[in-house]
N, C-alpha and C. Protein backbone atom coordinates (compact mmCIF):
# COMPACT_ATOMS: atom_id res chain seq x y z
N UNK A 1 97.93 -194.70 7.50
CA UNK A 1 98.95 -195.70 7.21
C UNK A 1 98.26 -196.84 6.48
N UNK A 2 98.68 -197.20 5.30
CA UNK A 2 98.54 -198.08 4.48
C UNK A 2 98.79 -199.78 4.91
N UNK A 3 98.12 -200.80 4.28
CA UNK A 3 98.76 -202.07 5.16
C UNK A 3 100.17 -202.75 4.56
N UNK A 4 100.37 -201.66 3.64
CA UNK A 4 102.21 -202.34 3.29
C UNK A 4 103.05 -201.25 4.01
N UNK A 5 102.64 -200.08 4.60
CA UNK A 5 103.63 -199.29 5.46
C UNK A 5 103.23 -200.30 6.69
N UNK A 6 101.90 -200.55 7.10
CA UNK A 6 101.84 -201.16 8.47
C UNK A 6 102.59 -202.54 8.49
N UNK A 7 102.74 -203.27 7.80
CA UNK A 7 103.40 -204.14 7.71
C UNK A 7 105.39 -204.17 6.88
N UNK A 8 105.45 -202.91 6.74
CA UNK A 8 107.17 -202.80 7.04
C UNK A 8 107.35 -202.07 8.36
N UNK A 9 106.85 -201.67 8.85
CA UNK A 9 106.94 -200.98 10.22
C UNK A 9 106.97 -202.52 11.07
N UNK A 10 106.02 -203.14 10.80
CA UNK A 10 105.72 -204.55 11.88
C UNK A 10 107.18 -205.02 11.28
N UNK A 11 108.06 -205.88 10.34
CA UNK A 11 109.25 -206.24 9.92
C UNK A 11 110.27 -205.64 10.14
N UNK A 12 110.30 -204.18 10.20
CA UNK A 12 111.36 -203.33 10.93
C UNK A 12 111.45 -203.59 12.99
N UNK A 13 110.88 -203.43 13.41
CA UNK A 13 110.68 -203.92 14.62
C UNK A 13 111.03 -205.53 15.04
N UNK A 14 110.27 -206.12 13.99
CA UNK A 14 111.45 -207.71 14.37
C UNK A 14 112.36 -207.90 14.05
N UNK A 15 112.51 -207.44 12.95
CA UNK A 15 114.27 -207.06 12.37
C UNK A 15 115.15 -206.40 14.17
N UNK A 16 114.71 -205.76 14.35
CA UNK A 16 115.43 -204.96 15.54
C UNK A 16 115.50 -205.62 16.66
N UNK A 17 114.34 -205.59 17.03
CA UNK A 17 114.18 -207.22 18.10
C UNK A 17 115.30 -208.90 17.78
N UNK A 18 115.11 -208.89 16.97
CA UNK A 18 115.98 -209.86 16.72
C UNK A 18 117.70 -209.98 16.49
N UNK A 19 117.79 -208.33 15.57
CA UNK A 19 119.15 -208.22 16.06
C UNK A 19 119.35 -207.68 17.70
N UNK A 20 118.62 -206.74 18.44
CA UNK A 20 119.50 -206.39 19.71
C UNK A 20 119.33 -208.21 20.59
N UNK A 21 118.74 -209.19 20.15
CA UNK A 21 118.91 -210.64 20.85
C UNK A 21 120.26 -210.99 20.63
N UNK A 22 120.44 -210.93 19.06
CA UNK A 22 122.11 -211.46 18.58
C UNK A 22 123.01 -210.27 19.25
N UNK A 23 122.91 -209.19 19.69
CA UNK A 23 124.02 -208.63 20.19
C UNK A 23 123.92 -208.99 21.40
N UNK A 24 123.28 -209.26 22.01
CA UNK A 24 122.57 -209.62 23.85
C UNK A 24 123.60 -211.15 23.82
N UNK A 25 122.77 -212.03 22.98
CA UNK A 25 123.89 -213.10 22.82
C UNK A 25 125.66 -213.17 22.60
N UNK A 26 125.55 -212.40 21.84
CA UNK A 26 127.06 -212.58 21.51
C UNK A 26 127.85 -211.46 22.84
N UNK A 27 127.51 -210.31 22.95
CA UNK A 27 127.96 -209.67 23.98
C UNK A 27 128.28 -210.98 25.73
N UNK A 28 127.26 -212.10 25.64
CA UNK A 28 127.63 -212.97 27.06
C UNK A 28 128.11 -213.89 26.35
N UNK A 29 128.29 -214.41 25.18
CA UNK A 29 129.35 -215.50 24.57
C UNK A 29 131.04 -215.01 24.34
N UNK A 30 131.14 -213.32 24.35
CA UNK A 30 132.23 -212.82 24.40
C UNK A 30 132.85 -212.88 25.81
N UNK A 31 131.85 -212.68 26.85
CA UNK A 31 132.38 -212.84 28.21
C UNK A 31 133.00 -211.46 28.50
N UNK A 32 131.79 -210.39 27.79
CA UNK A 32 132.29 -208.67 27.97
C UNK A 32 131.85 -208.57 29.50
N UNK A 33 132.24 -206.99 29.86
CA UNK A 33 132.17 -207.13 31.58
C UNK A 33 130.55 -207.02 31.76
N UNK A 34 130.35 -206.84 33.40
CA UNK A 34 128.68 -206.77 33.69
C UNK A 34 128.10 -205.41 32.94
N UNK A 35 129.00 -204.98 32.78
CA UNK A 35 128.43 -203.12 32.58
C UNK A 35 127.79 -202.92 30.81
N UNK A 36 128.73 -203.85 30.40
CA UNK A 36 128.18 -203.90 28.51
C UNK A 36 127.46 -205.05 28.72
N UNK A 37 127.04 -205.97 29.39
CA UNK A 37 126.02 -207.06 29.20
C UNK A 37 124.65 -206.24 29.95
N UNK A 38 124.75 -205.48 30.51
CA UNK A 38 124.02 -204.39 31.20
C UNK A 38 123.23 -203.87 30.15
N UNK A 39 124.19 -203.00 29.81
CA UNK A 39 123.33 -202.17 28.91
C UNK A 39 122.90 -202.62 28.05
N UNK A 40 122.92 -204.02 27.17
CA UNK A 40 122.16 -204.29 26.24
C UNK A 40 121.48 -204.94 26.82
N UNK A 41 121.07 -205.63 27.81
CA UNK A 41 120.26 -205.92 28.64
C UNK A 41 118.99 -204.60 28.74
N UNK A 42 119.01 -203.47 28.94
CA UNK A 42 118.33 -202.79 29.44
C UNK A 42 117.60 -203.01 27.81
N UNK A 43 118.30 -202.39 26.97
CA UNK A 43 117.67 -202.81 25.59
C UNK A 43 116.46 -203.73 25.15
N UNK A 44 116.97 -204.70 25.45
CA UNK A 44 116.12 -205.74 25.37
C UNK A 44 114.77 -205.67 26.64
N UNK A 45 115.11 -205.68 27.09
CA UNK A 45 114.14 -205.30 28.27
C UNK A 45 112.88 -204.63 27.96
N UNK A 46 113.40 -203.47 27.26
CA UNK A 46 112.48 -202.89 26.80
C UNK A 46 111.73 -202.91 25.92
N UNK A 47 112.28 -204.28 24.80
CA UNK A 47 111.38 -204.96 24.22
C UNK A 47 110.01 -205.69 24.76
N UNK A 48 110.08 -205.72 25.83
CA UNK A 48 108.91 -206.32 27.06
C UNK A 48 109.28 -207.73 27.12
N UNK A 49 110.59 -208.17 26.96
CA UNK A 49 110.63 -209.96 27.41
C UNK A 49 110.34 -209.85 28.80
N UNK A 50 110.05 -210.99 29.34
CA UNK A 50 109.50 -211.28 30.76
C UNK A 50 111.07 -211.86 30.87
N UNK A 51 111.17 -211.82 32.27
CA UNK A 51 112.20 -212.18 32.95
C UNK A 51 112.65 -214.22 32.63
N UNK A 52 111.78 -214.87 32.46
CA UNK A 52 111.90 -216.12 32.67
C UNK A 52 111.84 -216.68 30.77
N UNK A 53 110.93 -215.69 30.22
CA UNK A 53 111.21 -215.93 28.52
C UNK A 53 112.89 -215.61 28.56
N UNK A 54 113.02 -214.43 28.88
CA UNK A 54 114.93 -214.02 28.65
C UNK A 54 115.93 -215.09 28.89
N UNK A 55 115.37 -215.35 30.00
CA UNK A 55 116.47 -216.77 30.64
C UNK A 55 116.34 -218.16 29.84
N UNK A 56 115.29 -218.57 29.60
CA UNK A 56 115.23 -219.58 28.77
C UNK A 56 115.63 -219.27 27.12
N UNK A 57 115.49 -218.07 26.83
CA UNK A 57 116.59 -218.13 25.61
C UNK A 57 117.91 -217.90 25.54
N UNK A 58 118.54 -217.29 26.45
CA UNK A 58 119.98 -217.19 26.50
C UNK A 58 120.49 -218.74 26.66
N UNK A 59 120.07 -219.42 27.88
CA UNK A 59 120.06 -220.49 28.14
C UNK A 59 119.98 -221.66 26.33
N UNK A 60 118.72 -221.09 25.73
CA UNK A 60 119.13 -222.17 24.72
C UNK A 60 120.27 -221.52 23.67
N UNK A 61 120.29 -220.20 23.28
CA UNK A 61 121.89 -219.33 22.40
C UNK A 61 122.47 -219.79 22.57
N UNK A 62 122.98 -219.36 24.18
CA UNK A 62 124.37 -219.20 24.93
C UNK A 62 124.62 -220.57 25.70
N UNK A 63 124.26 -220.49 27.32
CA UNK A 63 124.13 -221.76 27.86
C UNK A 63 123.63 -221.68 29.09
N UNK A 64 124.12 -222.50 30.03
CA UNK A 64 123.53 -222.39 31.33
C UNK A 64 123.81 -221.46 32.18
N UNK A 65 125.54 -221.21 31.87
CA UNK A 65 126.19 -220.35 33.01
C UNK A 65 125.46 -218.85 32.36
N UNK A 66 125.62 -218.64 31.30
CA UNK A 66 125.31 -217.10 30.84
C UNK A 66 123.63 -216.81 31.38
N UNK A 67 122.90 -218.00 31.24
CA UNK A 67 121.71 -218.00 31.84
C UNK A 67 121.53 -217.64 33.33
N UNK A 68 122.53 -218.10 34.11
CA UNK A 68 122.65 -217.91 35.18
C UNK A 68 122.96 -216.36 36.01
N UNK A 69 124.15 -215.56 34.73
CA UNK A 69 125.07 -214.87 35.04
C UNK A 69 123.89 -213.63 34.69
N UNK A 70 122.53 -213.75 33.53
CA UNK A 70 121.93 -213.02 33.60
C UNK A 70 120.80 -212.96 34.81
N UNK A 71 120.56 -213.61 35.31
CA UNK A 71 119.62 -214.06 36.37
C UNK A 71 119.97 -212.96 37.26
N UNK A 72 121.42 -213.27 37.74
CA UNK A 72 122.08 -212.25 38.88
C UNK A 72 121.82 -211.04 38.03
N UNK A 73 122.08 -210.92 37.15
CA UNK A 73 122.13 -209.44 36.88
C UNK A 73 121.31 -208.87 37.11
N UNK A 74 119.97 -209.60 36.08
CA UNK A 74 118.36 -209.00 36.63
C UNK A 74 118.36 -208.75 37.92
N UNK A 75 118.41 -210.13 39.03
CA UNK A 75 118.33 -209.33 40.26
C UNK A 75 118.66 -207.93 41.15
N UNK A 76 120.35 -207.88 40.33
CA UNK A 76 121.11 -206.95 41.08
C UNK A 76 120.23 -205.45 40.59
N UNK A 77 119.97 -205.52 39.17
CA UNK A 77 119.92 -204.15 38.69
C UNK A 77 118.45 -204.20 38.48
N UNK A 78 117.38 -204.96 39.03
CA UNK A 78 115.89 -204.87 39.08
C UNK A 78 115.12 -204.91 37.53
C-alpha cells in the first residue's frame, strides 16, 4: 500500500466516523425510540469512543437530556 492509498483509506474512515456521529446525533434530536438510538449506538461504539468521550459529545450536538438518555442506555445494554 502506497502513502496516497494509505492516506484515502485513513479519510474514508473519518469520513465514516463522522457521518455514523451525525446519524447518532440526529437519530436522539429526532426523539426515535430506544431500539434505533440502540443500534446506532452499537455502531459507534465500535468506533472505540470511551463511554464519557460519547457523553460529552452528544451533550455538546444534542444536549443534556439526550446526554443523559444515552447514559441509561449504555448502562442498560452494557
Amino acid at each position: 500500500m502506497d502513502d496516497q492509498d494509505a492516506t484515502s483509506l485513513t479519510t474514508a474512515k473519518t469520513l465514516w466516523t463522522e457521518t455514523i456521529l451525525e446519524i447518532f446525533y440526529q437519530t436522539l434530536k429526532d426523539k426515535k425510540p430506544d431500539n434505533a438510538v440502540i443500534e446506532v449506538l452499537k455502531e459507534v461504539r465500535q468506533k472505540g469512543f470511551k463511554t464519557e468521550q460519547l457523553i460529552q459529545k452528544v451533550e455538546k450536538k444534542v444536549d443534556k437530556q439526550a446526554a443523559l438518555h444515552v447514559r441509561a442506555l449504555l448502562q442498560k445494554t452494557g
